[in-house]
N, C-alpha and C. Protein backbone atom coordinates (compact mmCIF):
# COMPACT_ATOMS: atom_id res chain seq x y z
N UNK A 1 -10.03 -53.70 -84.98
CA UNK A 1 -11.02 -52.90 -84.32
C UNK A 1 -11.63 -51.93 -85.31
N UNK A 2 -12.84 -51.52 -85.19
CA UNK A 2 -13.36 -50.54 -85.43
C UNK A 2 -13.73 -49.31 -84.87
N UNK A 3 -14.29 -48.19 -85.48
CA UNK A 3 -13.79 -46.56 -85.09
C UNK A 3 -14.37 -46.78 -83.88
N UNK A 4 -14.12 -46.30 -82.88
CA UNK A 4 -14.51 -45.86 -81.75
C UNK A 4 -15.82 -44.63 -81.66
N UNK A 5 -16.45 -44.66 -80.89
CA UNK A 5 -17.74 -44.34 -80.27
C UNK A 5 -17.54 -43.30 -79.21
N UNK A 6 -17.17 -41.66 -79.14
CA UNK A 6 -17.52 -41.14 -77.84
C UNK A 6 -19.12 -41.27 -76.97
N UNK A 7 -18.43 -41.17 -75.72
CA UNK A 7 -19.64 -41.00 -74.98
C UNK A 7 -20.06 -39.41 -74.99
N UNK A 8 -21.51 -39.47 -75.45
CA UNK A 8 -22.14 -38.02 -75.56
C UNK A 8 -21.81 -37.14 -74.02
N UNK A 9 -22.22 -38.06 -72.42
CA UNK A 9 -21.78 -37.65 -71.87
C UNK A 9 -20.41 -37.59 -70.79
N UNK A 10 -19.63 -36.37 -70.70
CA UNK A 10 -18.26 -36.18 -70.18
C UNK A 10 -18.46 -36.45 -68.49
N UNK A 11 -19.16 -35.70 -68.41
CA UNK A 11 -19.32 -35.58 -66.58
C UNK A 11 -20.57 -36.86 -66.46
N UNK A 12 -20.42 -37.63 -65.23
CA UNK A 12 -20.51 -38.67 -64.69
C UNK A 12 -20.60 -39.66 -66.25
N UNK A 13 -19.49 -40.01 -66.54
CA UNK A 13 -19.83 -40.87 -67.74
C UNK A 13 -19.48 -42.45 -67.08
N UNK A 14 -19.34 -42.50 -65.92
CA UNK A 14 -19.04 -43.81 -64.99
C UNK A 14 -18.13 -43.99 -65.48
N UNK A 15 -16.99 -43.61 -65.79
CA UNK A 15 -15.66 -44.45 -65.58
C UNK A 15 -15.36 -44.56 -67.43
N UNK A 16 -15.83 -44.35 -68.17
CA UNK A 16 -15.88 -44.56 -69.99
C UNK A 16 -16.07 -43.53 -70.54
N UNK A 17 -15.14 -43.14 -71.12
CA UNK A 17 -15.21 -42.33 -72.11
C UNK A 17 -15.62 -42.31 -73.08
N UNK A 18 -15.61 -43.66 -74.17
CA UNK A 18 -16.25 -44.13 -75.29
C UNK A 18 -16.21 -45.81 -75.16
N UNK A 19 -16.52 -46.32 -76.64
CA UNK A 19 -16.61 -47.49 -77.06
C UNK A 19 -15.77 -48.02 -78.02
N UNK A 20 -15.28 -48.90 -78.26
CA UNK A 20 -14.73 -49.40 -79.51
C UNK A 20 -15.09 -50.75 -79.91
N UNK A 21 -15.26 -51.17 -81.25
CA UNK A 21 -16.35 -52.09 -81.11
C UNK A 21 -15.55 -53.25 -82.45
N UNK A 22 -15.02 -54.63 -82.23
CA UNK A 22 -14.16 -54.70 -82.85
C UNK A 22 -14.54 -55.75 -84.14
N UNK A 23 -14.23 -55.21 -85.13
CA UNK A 23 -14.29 -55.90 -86.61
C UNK A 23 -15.13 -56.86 -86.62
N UNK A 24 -14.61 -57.96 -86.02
CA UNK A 24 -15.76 -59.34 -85.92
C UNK A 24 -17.17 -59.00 -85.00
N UNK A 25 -17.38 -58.26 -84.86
CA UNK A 25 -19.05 -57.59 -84.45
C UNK A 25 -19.75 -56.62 -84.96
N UNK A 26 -18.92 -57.10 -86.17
CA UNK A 26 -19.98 -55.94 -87.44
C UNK A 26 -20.70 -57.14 -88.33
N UNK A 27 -22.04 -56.28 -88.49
CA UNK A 27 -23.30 -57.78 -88.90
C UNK A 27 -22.56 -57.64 -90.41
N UNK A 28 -22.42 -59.25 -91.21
CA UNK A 28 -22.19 -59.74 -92.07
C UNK A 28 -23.29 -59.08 -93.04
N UNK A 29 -23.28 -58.79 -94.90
CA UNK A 29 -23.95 -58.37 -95.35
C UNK A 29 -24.67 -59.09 -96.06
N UNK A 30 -24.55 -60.94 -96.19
CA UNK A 30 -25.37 -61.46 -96.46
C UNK A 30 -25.25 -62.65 -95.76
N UNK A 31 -26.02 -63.47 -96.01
CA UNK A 31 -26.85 -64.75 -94.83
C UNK A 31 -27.20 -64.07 -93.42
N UNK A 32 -27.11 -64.62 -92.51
CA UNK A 32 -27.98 -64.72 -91.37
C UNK A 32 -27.43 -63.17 -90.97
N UNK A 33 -29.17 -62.85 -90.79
CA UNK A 33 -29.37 -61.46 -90.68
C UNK A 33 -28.78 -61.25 -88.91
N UNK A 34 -28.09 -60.20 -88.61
CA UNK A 34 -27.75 -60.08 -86.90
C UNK A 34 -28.57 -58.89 -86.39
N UNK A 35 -29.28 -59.25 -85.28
CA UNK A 35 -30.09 -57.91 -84.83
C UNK A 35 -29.17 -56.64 -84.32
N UNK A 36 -30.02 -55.56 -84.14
CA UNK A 36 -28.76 -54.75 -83.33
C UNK A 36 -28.21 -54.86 -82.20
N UNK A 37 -29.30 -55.39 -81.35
CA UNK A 37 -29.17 -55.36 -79.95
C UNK A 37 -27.99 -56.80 -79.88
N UNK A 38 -27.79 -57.76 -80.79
CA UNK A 38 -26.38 -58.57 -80.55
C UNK A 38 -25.33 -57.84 -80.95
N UNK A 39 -25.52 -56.96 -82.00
CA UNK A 39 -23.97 -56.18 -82.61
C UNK A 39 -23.92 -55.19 -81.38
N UNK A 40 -24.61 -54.56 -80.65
CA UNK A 40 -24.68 -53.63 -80.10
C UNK A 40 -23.54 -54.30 -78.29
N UNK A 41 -24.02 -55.34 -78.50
CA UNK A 41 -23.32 -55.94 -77.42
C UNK A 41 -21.98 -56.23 -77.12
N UNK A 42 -21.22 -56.39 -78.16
CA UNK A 42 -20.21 -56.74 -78.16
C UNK A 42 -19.31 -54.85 -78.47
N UNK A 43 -18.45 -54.57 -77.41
CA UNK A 43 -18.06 -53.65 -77.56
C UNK A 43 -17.02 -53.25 -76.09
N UNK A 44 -15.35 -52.86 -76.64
CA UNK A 44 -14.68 -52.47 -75.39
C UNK A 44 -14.23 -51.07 -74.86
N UNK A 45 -14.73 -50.73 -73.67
CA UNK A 45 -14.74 -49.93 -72.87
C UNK A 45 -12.95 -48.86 -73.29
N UNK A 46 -13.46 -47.49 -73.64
CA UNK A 46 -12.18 -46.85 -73.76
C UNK A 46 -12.04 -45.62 -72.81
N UNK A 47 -10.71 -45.47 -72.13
CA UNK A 47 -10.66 -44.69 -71.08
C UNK A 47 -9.74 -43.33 -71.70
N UNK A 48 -9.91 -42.16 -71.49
CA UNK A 48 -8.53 -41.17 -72.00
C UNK A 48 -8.34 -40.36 -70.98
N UNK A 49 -7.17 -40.52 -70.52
CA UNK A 49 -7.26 -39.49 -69.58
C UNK A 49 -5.86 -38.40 -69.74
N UNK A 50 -6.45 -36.92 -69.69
CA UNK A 50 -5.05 -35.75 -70.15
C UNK A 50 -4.00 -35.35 -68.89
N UNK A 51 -3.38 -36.20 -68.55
CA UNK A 51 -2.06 -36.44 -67.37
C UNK A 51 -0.82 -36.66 -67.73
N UNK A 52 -0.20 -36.08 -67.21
CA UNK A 52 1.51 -36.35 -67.48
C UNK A 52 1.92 -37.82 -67.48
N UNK A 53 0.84 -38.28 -65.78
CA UNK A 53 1.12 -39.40 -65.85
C UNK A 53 0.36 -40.60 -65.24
N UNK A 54 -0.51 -41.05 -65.77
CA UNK A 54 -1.83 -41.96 -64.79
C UNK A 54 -1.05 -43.14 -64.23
N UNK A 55 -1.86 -43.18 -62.87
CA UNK A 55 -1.42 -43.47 -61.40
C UNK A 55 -2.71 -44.84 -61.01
N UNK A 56 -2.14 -45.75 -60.41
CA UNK A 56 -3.16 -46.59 -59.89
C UNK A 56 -4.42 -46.20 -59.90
N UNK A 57 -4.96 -45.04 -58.93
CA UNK A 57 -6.49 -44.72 -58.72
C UNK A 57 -7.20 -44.70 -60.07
N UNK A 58 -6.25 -44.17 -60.91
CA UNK A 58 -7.38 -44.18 -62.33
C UNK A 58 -7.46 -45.62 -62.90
N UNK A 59 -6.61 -46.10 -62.56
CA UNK A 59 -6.74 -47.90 -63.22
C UNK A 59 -7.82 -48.75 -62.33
N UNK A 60 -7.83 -48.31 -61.07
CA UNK A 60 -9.05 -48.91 -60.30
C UNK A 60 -9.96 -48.88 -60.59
N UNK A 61 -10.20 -47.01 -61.00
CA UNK A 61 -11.29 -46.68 -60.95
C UNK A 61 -11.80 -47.61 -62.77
N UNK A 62 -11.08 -47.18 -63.51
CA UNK A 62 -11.49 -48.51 -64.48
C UNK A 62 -11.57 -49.86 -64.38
N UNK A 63 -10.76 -50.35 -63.98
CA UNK A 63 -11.14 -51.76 -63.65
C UNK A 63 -12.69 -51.71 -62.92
N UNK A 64 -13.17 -51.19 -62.12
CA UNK A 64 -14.57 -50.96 -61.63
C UNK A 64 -15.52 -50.93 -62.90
N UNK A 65 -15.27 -50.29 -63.66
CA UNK A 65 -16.04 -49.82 -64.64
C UNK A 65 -16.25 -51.06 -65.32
N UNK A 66 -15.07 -51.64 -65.53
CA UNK A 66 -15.53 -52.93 -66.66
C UNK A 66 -15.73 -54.20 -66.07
N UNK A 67 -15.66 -54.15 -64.98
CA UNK A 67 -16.30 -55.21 -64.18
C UNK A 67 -17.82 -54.72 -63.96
N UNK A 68 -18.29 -53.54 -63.62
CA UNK A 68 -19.76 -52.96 -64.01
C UNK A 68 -20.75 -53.16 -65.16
N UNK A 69 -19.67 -53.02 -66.48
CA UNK A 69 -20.11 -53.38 -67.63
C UNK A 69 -20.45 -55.01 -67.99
N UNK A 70 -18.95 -55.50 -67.44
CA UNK A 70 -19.01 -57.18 -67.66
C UNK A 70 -18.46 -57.12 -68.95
N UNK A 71 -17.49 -56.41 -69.19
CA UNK A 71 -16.14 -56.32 -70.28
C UNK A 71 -15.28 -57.32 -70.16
N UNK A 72 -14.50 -57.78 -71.27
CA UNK A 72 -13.57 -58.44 -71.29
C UNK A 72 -12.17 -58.21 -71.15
N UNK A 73 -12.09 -56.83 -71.92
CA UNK A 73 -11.27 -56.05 -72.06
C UNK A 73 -11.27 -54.49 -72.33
N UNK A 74 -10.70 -53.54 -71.69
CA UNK A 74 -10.79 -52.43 -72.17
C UNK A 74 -9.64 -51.77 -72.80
N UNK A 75 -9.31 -50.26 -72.67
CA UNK A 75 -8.68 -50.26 -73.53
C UNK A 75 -8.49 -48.03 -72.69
N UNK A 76 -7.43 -47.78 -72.45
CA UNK A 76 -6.96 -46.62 -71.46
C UNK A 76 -5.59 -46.07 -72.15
N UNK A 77 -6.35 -44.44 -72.36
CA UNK A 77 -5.20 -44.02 -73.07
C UNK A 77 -4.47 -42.54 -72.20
N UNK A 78 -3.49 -42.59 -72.48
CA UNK A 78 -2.82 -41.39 -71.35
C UNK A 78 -1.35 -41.27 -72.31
N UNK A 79 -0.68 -39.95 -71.52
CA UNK A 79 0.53 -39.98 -71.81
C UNK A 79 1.75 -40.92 -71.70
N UNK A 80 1.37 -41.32 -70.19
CA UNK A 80 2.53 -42.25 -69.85
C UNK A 80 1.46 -43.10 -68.22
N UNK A 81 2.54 -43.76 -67.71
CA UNK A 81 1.87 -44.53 -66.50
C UNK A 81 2.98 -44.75 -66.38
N UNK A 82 2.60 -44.74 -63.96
CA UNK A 82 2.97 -44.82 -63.18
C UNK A 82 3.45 -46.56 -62.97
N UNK A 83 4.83 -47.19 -62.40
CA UNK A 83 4.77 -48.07 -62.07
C UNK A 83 3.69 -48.67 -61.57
N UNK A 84 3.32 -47.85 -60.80
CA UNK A 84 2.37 -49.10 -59.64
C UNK A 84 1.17 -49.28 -60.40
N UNK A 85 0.52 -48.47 -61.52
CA UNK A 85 -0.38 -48.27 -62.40
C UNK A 85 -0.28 -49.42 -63.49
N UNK A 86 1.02 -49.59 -64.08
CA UNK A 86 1.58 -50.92 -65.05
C UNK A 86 1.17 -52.46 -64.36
N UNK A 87 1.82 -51.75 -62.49
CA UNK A 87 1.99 -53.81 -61.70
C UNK A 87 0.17 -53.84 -61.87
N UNK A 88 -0.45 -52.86 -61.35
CA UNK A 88 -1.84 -53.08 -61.20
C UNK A 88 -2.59 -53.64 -62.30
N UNK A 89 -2.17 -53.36 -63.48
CA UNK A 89 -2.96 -53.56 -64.76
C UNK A 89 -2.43 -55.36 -64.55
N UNK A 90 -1.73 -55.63 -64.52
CA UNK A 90 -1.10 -56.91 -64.36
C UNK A 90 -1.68 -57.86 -63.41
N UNK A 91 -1.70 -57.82 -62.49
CA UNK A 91 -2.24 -57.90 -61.00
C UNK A 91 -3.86 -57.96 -61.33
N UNK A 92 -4.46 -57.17 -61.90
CA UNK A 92 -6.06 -57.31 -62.08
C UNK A 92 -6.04 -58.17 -63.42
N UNK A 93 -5.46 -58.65 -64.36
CA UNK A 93 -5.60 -59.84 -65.28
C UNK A 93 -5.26 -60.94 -64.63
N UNK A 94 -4.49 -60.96 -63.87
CA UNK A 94 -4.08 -61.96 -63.13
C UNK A 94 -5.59 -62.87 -62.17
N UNK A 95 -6.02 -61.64 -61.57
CA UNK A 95 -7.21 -61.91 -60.39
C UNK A 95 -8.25 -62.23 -61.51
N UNK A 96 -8.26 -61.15 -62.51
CA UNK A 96 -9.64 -61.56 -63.00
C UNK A 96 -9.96 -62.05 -64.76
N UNK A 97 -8.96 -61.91 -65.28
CA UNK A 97 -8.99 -62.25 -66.68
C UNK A 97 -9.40 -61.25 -67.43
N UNK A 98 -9.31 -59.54 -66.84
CA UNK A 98 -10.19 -58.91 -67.73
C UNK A 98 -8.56 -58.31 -68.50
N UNK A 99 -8.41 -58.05 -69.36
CA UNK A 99 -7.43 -57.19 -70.09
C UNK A 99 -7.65 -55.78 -70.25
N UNK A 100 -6.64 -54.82 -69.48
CA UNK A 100 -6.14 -53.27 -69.89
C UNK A 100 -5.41 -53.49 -70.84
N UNK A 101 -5.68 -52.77 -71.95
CA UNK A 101 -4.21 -52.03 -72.98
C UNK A 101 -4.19 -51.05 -72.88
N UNK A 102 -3.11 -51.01 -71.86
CA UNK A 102 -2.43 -49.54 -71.96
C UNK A 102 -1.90 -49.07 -72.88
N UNK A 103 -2.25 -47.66 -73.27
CA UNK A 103 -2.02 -47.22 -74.66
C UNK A 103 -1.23 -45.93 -74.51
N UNK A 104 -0.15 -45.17 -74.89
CA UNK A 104 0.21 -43.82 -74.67
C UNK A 104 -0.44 -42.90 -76.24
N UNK A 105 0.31 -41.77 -75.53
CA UNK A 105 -0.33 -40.90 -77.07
C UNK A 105 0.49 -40.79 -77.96
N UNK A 106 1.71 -41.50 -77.58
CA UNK A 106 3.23 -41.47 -78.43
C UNK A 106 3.02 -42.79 -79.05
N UNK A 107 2.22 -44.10 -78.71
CA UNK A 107 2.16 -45.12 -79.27
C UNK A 107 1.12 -44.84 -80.51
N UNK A 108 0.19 -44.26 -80.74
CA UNK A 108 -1.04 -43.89 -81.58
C UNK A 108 -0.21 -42.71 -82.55
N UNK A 109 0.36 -41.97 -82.49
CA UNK A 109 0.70 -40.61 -82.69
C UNK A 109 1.75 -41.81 -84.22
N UNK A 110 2.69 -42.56 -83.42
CA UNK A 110 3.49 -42.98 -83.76
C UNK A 110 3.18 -44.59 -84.61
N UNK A 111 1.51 -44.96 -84.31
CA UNK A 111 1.40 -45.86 -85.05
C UNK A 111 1.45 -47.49 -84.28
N UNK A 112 2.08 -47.23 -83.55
CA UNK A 112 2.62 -48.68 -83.07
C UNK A 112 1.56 -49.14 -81.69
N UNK A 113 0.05 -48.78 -81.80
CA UNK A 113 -0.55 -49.60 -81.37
C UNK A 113 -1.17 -51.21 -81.77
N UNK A 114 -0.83 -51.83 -83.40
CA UNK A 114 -0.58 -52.75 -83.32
C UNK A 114 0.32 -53.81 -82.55
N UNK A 115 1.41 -53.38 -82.71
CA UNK A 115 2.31 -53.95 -81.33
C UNK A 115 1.62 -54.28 -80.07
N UNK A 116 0.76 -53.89 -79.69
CA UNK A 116 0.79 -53.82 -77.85
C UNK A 116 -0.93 -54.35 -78.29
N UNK A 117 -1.37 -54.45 -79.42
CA UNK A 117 -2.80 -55.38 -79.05
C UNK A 117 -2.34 -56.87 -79.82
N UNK A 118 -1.09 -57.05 -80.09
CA UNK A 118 -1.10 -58.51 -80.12
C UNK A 118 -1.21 -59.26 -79.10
């Protein structure tokens, strides 16, 4: 992946906080020239939210979001998560093929978000 993208705006930002936009959708620097509006396209939805502990409603409310967008995958970061928040992330790949990586701030802090995007 590549650096991530905040969204300029916080309040009603629909459900996204930023962007992250990954390695293989950066235009090549020689042969076939890529416009922006294709690099610009390819890009996954990032959620952060500052909670002890995110709970289903916030996973809905994302899953909405990237089904809005027409994402493949996004990508939700928090301290920790709620069981029913984990079955749900599960449960909506299941229904729809889109992928959550749930991410904590102890996994980033600590490095070991390679692990969990294999």
């Amino acid at each position: 992946m590549n650096g991530g993208v905040p969204n300029k705006t916080q309040v009603g930002d629909m459900g996204i906080d930023g962007r992250i936009y990954p390695v293989s959708s950066m235009p090549r620097k020689g042969g076939e020239a890529v416009g922006e509006l294709a690099f610009m396209d390819v890009w996954y939805p990032i959620q952060v939210k500052q909670k002890d502990k995110v709970g289903r409603p916030e996973i809905d409310a994302f899953e909405a979001a990237l089904q809005r967008e027409k994402r493949t995958q996004g990508f939700f970061v928090a301290f920790d998560y709620s069981s029913d928040a984990m079955t749900e992330i599960g449960a909506f790949f299941k229904r729809s093929g889109i992928m959550i990586r749930a991410l904590t701030v102890k996994d980033i802090l600590e490095e070991q978000i390679g692990m969990k995007l294999v």
